[in-house]
N, C-alpha and C. Protein backbone atom coordinates (compact mmCIF):
# COMPACT_ATOMS: atom_id res chain seq x y z
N UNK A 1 0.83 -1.18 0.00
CA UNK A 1 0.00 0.00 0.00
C UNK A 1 0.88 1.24 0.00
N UNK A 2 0.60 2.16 -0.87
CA UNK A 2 1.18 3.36 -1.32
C UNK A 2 0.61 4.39 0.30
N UNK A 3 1.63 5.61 0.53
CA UNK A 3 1.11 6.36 1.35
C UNK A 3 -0.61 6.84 1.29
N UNK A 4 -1.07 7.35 0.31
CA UNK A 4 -2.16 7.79 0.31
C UNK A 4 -3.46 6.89 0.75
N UNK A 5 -3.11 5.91 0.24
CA UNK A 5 -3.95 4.60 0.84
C UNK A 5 -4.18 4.83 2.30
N UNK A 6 -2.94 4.08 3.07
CA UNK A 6 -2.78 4.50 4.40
C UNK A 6 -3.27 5.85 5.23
N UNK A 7 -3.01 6.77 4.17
CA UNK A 7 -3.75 7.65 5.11
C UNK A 7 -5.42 7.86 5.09
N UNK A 8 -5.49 7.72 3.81
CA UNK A 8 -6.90 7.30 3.96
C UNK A 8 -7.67 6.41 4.66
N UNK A 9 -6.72 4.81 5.01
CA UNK A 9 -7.53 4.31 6.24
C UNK A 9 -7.54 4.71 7.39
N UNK A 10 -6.48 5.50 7.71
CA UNK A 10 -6.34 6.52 9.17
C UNK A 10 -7.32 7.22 8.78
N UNK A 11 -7.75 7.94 7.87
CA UNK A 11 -8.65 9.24 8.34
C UNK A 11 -10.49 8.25 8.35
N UNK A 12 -10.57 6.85 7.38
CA UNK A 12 -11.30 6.40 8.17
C UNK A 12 -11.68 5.89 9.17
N UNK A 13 -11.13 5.12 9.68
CA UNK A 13 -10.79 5.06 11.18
C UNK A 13 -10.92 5.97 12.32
N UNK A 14 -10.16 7.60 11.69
CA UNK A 14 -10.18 8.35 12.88
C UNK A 14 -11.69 8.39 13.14
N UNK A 15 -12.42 8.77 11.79
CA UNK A 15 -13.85 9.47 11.24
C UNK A 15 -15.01 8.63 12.02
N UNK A 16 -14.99 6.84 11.85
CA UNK A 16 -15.53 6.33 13.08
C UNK A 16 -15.67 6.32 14.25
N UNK A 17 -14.40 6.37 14.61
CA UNK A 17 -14.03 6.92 16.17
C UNK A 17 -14.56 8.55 16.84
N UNK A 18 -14.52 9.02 15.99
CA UNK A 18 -15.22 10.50 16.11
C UNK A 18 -16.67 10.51 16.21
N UNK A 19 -17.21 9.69 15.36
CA UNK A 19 -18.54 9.61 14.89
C UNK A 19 -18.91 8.62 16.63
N UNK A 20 -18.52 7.61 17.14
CA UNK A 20 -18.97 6.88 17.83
C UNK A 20 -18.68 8.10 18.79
N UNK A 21 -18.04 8.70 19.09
CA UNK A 21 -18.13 9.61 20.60
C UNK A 21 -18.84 10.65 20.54
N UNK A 22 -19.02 11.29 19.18
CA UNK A 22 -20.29 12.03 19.19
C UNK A 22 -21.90 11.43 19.78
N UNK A 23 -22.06 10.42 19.15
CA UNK A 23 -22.83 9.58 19.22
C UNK A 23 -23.43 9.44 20.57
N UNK A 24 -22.25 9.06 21.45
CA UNK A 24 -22.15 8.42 22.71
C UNK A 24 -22.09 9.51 23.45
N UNK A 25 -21.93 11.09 22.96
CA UNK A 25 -22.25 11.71 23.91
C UNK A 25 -23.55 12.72 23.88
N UNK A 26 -24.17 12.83 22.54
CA UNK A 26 -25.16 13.00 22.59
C UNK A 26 -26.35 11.73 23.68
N UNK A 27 -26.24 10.74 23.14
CA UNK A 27 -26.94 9.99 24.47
C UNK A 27 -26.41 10.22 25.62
N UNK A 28 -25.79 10.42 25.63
CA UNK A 28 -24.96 11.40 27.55
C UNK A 28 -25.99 12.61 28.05
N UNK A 29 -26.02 13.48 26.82
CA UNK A 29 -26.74 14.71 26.74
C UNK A 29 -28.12 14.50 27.08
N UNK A 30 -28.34 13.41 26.41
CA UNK A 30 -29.81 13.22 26.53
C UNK A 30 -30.51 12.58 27.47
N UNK A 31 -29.83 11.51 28.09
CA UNK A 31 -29.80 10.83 29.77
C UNK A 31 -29.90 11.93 30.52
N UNK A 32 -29.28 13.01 30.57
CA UNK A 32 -29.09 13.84 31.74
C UNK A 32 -30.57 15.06 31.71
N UNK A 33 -30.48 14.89 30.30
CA UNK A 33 -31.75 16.27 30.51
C UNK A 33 -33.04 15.53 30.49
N UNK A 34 -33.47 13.89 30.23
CA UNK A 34 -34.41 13.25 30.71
C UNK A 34 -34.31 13.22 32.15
N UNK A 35 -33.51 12.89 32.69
CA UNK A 35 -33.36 12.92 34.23
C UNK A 35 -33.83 14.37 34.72
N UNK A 36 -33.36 15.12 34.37
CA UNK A 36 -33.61 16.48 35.09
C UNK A 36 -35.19 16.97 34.65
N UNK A 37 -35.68 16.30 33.77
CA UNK A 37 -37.20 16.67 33.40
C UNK A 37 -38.31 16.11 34.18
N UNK A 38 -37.46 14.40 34.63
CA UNK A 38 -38.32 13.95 35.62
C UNK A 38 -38.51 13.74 36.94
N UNK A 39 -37.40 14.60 37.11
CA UNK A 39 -37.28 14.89 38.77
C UNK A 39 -38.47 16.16 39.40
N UNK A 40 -39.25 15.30 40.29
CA UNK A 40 -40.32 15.74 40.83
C UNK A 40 -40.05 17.03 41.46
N UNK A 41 -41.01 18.27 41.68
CA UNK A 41 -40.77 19.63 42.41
C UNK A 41 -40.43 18.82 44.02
N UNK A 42 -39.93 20.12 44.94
CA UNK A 42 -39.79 19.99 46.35
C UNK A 42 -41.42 19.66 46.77
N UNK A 43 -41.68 18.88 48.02
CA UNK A 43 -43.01 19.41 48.50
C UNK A 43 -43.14 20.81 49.43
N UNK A 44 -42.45 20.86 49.59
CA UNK A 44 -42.00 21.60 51.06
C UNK A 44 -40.92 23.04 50.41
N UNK A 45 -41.04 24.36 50.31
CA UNK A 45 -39.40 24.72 50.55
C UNK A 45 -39.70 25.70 51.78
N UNK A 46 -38.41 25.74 52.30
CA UNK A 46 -38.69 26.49 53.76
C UNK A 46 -37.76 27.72 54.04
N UNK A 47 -38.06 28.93 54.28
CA UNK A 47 -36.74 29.36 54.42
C UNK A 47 -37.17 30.75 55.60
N UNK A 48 -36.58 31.66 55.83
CA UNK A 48 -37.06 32.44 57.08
C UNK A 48 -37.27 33.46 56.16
N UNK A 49 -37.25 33.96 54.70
CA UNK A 49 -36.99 35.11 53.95
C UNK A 49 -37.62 34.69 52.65
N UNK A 50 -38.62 35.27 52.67
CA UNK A 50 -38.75 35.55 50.45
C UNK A 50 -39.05 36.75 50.44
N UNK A 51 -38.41 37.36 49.44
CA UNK A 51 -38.84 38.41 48.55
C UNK A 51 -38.56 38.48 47.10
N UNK A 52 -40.30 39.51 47.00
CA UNK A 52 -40.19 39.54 45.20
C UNK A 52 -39.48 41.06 45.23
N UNK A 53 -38.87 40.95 43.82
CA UNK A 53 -38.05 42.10 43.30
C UNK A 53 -38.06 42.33 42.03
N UNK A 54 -38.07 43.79 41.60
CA UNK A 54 -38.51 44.01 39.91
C UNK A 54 -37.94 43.87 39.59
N UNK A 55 -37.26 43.87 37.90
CA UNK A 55 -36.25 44.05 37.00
C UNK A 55 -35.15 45.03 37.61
N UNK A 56 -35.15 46.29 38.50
CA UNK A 56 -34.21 46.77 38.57
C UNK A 56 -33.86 46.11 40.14
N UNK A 57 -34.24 44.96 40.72
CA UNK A 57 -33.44 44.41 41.97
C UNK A 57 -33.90 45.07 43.07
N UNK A 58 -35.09 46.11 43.23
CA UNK A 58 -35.50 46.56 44.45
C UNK A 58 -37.36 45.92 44.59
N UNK A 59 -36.80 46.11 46.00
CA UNK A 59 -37.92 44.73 47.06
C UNK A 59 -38.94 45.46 46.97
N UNK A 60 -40.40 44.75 46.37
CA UNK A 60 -41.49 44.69 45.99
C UNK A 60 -42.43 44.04 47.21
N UNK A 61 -42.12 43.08 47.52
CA UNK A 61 -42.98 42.78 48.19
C UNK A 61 -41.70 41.38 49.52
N UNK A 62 -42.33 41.59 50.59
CA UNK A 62 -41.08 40.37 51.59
C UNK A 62 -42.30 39.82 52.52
N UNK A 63 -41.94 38.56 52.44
CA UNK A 63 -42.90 37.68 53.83
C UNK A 63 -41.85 37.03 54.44
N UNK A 64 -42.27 37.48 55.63
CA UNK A 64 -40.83 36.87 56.80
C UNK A 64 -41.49 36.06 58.30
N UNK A 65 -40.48 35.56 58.77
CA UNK A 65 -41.00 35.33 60.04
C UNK A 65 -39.41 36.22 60.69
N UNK A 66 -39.38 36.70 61.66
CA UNK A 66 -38.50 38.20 62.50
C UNK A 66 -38.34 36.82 63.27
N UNK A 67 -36.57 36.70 63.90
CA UNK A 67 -36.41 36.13 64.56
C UNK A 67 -36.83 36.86 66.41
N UNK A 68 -36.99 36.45 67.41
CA UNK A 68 -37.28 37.16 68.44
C UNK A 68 -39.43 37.33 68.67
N UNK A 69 -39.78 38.05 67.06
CA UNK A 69 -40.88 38.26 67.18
C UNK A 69 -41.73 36.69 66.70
N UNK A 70 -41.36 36.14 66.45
CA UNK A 70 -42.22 34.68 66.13
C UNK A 70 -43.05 34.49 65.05
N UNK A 71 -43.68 35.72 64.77
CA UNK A 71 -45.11 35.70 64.23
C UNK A 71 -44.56 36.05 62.22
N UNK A 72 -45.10 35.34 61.94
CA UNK A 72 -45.06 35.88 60.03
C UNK A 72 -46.10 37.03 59.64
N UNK A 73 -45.12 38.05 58.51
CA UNK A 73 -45.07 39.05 58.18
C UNK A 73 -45.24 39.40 57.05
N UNK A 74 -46.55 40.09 55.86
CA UNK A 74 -46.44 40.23 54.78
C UNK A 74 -46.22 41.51 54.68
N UNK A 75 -45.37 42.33 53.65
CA UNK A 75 -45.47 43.64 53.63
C UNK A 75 -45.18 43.93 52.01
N UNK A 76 -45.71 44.57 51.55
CA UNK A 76 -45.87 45.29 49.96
C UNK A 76 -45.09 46.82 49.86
N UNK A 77 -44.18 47.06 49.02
CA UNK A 77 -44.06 48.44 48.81
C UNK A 77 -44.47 48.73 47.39
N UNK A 78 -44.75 49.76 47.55
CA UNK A 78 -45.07 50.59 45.96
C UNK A 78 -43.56 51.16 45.55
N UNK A 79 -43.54 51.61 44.25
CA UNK A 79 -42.22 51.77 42.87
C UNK A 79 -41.44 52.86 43.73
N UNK A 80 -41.46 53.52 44.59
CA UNK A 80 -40.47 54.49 45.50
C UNK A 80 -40.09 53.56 46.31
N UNK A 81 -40.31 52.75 46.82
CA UNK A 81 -40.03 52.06 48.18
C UNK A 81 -40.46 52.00 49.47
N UNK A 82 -42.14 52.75 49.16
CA UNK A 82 -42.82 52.86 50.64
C UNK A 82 -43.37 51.86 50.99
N UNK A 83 -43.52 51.41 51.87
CA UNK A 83 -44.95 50.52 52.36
C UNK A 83 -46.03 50.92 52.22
N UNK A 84 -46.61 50.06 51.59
CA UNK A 84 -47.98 50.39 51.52
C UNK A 84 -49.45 49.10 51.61
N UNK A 85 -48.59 48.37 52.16
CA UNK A 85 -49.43 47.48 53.03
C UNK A 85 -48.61 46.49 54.13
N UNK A 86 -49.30 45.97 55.07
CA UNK A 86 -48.60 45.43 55.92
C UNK A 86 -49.87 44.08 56.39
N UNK A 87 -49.55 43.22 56.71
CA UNK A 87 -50.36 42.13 57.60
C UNK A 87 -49.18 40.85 58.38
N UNK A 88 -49.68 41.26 59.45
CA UNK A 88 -48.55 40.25 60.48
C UNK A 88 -49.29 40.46 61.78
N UNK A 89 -48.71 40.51 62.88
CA UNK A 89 -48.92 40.85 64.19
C UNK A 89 -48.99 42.27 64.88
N UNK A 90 -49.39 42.66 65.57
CA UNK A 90 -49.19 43.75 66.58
C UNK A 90 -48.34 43.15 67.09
N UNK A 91 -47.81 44.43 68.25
CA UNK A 91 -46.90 44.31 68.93
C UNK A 91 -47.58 43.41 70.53
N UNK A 92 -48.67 43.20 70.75
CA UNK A 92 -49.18 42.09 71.77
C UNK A 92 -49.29 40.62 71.05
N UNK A 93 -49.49 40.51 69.38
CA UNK A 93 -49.09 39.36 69.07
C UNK A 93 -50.61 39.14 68.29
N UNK A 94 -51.59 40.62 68.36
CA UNK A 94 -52.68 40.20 68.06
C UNK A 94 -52.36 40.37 66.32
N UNK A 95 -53.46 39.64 65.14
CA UNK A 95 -53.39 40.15 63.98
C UNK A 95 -53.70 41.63 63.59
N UNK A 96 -53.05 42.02 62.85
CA UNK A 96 -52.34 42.75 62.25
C UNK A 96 -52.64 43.15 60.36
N UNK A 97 -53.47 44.50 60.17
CA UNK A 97 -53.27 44.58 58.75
C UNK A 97 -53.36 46.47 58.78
N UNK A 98 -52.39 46.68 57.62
CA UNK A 98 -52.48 47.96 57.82
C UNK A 98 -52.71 48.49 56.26
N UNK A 99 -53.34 49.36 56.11
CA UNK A 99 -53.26 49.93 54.39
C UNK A 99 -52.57 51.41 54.16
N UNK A 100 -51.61 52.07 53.46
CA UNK A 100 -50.97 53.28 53.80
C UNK A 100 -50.98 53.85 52.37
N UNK A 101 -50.85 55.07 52.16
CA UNK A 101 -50.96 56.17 51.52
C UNK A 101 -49.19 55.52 50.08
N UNK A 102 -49.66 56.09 49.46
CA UNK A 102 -48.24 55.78 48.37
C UNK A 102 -47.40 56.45 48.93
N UNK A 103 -47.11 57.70 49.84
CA UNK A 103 -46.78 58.54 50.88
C UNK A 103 -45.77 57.23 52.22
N UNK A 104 -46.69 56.79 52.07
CA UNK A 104 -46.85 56.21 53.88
C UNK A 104 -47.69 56.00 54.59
N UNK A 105 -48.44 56.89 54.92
CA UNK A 105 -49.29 57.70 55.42
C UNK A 105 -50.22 56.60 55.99
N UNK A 106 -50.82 55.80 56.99
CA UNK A 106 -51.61 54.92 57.99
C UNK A 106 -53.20 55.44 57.20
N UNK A 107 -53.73 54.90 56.36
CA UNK A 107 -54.76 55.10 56.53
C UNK A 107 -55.99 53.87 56.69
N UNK A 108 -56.09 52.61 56.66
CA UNK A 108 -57.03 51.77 57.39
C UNK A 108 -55.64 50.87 58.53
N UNK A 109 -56.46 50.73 59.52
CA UNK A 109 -55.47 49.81 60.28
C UNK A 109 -57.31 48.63 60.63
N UNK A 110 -56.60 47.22 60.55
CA UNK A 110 -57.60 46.33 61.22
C UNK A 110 -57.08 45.73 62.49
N UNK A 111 -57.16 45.02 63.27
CA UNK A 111 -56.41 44.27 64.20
C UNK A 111 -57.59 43.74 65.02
N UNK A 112 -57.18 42.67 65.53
CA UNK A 112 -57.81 41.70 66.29
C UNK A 112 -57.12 41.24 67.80
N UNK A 113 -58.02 40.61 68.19
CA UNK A 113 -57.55 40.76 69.87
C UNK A 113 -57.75 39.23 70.01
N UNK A 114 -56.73 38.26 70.59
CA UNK A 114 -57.07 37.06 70.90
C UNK A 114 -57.64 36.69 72.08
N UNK A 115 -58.41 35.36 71.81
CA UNK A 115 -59.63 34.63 72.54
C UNK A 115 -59.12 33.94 73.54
């Protein structure tokens, strides 16, 4: 066999070998993103902090539980950054909802007294 021969069975050869690891890693590719499609949601997630935040990264809305105070906390701000709603506890532990002005400004408060 003349050189050209030879290299031509090298470059078929290589061309299989290429072709089988493509091959073999597309089914790699594809094992992994079936797996990740059928992995079930959490039931549960838990954490002491969420908040939503707009496109520019400032806090829209936070539900917390305050370490010390016990009780969980919803609070809303409007596009300046005021509060403008609140529902959690009073400070005796009773419920808690407040509605406020785009300002600030307190204008319905509800609250309840426990039994």
């Amino acid at each position: 066999m003349n050189t050209i021969e030879l290299r031509v069975l090298r470059l078929e050869r290589d061309c299989r070998v290429y072709r089988t690891l493509f091959v073999l890693a597309g089914l790699m590719l594809l094992a992994l993103l079936s797996y990740g499609a059928v992995k079930p949601p959490p039931e549960v997630i838990r954490a002491s902090r969420f908040e939503a935040v707009d496109k520019q990264g400032r806090v829209r809305a936070v539900m917390a539980s305050f370490p010390g105070h016990g009780d969980g906390v919803f609070r809303a701000y409007n596009r300046g950054g005021v509060e403008v709603f609140y529902a959690g506890s009073s400070g005796p532990g009773d419920g808690r909802v407040e509605v406020k002005t785009r300002k600030g400004k307190l204008t319905v408060v509800i609250s309840g007294k426990r039994k």
